[in-house]
N, C-alpha and C. Protein backbone atom coordinates (compact mmCIF):
# COMPACT_ATOMS: atom_id res chain seq x y z
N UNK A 1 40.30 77.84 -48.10
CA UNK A 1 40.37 77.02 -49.30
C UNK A 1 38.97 76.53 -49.66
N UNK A 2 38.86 76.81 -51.08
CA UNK A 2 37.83 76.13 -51.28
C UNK A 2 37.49 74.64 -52.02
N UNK A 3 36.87 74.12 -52.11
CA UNK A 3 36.59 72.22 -53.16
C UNK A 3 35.94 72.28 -54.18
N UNK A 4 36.43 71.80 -55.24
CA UNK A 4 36.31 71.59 -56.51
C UNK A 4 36.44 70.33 -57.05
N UNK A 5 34.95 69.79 -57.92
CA UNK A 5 35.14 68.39 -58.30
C UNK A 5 35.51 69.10 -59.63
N UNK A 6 36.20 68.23 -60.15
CA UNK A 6 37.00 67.79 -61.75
C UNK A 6 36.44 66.35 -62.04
N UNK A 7 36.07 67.29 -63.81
CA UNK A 7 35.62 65.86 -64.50
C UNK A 7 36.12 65.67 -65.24
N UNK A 8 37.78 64.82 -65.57
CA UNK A 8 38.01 64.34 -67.16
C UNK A 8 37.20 63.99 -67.74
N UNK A 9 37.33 64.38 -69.52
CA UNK A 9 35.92 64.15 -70.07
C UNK A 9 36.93 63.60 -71.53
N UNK A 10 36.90 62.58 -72.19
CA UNK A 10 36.79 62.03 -73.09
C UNK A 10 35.45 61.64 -74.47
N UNK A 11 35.41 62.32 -75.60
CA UNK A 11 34.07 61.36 -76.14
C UNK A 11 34.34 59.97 -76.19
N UNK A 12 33.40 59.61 -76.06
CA UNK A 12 33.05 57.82 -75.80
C UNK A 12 33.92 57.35 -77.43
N UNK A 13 33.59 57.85 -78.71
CA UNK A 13 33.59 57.73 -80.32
C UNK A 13 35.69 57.72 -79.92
N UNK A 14 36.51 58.90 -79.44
CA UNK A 14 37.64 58.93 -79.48
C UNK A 14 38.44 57.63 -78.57
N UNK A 15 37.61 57.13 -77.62
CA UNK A 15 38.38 56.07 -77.12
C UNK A 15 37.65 55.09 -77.68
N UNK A 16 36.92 54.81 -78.22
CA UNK A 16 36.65 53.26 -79.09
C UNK A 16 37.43 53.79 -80.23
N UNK A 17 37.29 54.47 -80.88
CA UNK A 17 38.90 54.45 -81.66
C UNK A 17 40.29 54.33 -81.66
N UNK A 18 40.50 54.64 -80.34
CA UNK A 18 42.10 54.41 -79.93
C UNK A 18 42.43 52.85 -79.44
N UNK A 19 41.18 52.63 -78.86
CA UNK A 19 41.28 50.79 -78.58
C UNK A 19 41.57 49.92 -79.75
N UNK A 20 41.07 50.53 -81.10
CA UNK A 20 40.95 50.16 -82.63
C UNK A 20 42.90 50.24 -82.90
N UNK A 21 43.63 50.99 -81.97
CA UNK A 21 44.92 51.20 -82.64
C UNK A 21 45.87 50.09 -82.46
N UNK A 22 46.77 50.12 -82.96
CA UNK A 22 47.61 48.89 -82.57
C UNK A 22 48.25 48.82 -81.31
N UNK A 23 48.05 47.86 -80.59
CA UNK A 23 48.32 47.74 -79.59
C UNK A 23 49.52 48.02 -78.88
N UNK A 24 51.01 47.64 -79.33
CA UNK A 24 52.14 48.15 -79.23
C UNK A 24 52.35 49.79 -79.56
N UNK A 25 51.60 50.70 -80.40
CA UNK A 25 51.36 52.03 -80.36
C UNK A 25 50.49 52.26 -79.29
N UNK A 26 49.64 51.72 -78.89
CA UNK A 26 48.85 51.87 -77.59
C UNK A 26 49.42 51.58 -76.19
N UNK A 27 50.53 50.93 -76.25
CA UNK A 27 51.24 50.59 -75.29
C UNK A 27 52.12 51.58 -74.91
N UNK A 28 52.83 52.03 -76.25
CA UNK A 28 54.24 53.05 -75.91
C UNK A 28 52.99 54.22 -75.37
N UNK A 29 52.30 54.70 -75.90
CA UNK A 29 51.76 55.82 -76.06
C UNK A 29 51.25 55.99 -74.41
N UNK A 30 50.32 55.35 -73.92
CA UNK A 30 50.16 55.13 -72.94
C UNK A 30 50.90 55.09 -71.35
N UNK A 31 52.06 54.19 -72.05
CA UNK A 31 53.18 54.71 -70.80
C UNK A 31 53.52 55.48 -71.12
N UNK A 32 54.05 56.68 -71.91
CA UNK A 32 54.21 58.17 -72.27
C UNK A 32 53.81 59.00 -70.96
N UNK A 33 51.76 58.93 -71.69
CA UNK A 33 51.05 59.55 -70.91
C UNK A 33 51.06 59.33 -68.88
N UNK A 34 51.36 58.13 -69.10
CA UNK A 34 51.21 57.82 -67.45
C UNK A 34 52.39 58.36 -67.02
N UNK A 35 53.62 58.65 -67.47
CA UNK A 35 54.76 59.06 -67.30
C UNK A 35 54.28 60.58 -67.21
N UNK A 36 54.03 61.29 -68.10
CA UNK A 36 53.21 62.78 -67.81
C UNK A 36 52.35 63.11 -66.88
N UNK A 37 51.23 62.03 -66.65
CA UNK A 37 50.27 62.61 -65.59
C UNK A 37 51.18 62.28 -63.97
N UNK A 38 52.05 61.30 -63.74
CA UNK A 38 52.64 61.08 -62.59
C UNK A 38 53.53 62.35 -62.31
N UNK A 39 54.01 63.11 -63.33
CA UNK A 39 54.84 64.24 -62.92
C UNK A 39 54.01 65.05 -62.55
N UNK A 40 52.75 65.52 -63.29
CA UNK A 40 52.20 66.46 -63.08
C UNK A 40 51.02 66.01 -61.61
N UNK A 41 50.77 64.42 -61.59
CA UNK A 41 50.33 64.69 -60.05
C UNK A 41 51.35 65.05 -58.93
N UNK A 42 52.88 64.50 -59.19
CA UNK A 42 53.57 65.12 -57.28
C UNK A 42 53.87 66.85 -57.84
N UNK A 43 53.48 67.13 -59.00
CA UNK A 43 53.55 68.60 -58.83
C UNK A 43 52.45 69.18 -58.23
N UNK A 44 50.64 68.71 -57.80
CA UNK A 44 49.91 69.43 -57.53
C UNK A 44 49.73 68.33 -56.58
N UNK A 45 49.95 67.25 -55.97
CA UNK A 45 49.54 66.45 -54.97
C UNK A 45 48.97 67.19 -53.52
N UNK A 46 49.62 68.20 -53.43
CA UNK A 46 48.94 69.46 -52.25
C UNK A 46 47.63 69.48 -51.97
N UNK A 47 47.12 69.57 -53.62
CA UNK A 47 46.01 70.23 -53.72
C UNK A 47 45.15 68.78 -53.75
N UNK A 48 45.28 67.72 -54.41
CA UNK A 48 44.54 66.54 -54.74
C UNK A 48 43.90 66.21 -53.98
N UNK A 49 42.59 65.76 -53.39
CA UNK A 49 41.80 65.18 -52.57
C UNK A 49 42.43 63.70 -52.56
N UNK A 50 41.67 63.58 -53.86
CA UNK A 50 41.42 61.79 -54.51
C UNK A 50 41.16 61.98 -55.90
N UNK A 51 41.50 61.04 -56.64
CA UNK A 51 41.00 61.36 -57.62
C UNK A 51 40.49 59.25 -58.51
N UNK A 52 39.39 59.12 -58.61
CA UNK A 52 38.82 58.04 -59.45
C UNK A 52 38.79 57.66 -60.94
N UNK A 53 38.91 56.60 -61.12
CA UNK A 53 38.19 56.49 -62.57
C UNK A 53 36.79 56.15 -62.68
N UNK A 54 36.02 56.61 -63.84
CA UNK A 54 34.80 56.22 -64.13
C UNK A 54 34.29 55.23 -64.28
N UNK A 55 33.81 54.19 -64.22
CA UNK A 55 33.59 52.85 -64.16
C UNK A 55 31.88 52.86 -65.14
N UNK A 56 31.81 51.45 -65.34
CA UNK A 56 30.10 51.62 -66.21
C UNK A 56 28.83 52.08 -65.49
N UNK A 57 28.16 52.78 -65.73
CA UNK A 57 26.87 53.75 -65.63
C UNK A 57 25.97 53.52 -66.14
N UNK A 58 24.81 53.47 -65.31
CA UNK A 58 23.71 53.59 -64.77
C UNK A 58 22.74 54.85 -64.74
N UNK A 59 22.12 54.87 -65.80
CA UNK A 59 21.09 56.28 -66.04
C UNK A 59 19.70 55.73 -65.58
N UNK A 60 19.25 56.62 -64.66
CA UNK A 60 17.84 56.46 -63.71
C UNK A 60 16.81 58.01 -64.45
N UNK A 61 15.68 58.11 -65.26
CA UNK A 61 14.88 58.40 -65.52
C UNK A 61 13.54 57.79 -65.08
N UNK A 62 13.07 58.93 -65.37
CA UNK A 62 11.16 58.56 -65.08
C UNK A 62 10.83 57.23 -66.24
N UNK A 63 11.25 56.77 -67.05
CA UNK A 63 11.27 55.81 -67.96
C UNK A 63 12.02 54.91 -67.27
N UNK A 64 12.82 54.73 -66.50
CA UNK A 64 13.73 53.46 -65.75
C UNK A 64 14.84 53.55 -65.72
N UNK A 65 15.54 52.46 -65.75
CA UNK A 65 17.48 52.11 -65.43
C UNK A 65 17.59 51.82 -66.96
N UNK A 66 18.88 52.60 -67.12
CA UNK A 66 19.36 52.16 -68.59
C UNK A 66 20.98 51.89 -68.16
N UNK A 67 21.56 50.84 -69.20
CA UNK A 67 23.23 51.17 -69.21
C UNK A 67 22.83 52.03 -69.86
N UNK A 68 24.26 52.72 -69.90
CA UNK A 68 24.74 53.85 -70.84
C UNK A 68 26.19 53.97 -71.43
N UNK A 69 26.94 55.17 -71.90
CA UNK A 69 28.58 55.52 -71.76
C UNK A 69 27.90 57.22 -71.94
N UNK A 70 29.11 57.45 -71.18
CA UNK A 70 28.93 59.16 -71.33
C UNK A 70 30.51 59.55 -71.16
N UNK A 71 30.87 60.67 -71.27
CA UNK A 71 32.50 61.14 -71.79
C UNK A 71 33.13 61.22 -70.48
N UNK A 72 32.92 61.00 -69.27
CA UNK A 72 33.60 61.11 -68.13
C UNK A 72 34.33 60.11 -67.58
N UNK A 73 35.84 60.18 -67.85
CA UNK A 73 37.15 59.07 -67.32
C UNK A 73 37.59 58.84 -66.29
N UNK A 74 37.56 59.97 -65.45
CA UNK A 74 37.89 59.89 -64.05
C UNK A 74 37.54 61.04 -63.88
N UNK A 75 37.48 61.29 -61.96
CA UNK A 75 37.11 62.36 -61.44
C UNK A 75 37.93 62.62 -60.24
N UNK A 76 38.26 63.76 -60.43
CA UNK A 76 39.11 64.10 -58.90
C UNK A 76 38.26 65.51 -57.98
N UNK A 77 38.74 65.64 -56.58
CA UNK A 77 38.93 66.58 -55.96
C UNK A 77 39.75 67.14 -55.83
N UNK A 78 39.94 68.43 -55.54
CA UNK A 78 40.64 69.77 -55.37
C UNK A 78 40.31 70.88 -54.20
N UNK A 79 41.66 71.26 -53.90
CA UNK A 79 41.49 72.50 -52.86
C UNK A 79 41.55 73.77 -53.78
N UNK A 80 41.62 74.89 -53.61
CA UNK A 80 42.26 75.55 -54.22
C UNK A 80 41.53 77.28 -53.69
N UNK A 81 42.23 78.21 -53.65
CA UNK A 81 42.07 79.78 -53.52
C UNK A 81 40.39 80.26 -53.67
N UNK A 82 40.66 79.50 -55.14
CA UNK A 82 39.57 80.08 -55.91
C UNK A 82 39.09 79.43 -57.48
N UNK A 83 38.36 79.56 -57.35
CA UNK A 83 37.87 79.06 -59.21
C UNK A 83 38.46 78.78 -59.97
N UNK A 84 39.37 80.13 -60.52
CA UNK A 84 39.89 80.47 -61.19
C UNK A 84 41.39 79.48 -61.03
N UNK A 85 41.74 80.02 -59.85
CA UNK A 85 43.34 79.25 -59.13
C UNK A 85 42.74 77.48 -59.42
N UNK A 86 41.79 77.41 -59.12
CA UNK A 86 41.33 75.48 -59.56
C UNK A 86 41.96 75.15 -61.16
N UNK A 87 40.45 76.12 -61.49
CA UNK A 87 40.97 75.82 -62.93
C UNK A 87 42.55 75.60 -63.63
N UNK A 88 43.16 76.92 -63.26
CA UNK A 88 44.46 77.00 -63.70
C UNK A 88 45.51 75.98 -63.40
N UNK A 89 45.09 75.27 -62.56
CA UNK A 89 46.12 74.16 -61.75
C UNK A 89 45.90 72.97 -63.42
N UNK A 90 44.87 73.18 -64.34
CA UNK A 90 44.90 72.03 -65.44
C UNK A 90 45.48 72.41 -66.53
N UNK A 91 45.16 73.58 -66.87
CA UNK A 91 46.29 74.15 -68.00
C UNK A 91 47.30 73.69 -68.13
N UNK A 92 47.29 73.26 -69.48
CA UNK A 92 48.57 72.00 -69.97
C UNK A 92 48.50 70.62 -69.28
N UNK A 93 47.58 70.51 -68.31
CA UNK A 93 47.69 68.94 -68.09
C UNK A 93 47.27 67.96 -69.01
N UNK A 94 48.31 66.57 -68.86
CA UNK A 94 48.29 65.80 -69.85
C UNK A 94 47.12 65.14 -70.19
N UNK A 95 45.73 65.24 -69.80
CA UNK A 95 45.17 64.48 -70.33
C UNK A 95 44.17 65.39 -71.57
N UNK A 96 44.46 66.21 -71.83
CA UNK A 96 43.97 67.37 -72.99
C UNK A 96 45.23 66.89 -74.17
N UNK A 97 45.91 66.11 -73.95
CA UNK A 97 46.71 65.69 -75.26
C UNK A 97 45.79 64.64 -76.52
N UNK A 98 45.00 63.84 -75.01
CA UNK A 98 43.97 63.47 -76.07
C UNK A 98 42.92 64.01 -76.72
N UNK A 99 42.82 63.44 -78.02
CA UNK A 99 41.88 64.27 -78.93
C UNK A 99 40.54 64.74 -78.16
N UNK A 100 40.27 65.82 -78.40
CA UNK A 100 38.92 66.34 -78.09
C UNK A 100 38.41 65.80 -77.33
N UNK A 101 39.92 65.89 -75.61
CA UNK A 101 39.52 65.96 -74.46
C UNK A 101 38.99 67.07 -73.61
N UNK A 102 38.26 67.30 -72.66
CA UNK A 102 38.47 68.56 -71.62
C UNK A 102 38.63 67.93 -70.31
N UNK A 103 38.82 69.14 -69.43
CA UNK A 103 38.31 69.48 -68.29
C UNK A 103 37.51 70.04 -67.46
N UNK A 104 36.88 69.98 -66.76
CA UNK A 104 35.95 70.68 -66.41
C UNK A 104 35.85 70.98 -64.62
N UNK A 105 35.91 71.85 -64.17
CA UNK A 105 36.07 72.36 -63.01
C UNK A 105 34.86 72.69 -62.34
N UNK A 106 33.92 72.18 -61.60
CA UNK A 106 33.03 72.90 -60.56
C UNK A 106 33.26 73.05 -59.40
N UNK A 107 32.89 73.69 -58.44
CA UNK A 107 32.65 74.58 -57.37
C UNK A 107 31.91 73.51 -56.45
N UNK A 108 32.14 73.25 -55.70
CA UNK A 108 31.50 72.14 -54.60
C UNK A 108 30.73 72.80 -53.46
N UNK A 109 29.57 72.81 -53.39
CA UNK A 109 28.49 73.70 -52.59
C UNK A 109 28.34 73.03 -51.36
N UNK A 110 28.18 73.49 -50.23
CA UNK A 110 27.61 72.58 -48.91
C UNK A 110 25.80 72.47 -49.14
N UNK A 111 25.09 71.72 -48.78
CA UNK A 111 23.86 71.68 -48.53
C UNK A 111 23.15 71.84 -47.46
N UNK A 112 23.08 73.02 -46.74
CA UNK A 112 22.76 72.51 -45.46
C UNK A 112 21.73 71.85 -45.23
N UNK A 113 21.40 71.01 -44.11
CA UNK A 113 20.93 69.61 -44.14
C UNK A 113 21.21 68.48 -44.68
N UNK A 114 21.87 68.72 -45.80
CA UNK A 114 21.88 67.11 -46.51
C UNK A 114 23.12 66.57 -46.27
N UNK A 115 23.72 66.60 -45.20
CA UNK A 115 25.36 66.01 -44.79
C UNK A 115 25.13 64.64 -44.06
């Protein structure tokens, strides 16, 4: 088996707009979704490492520390065959319901030495 980090990715512009919605539509809508992603985690829970939410960020350049926002909501780990078999485990998962969401799947490398 191999490990794969996953990055839900949201634009920053689509969720300050949805915060803009009414709140009781934000409410139903929301438990909807949490109702969808809970099915679809004990369907792949096998495979799940862990999975986080994104919290506020911290950009380090040769210019210094900045806040920031960047499109990443949470992040999980994954087992999986292969790449491909990773990837496919998101197809149709619920969080691509939101607007001009993705997913994004990488390949988790060892370093030797840096453990």
């Amino acid at each position: 088996m191999q490990k794969f980090l996953v990055l839900y990715k949201t634009p920053v512009a689509v969720l300050d707009a949805w915060m803009e919605t009414n709140a009781e539509t934000r409410e139903v809508e929301q438990e909807k979704m949490k109702t969808e992603w809970d099915t679809w985690l004990e369907a792949h829970k096998a495979q799940l490492s862990e999975t986080f939410g994104a919290g506020r960020t911290k950009q380090i350049a040769t210019e210094g520390v900045s806040d920031i926002r960047n499109d990443i909501m949470l992040y999980t780990t994954v087992e999986a065959e292969s790449h491909e078999a990773a990837a496919q485990l998101f197809v149709g998962h619920p969080h691509l319901k939101i607007p001009q969401s993705t997913i994004e799947v990488m390949t988790i490398n060892s370093l030797p030495g840096m453990s």
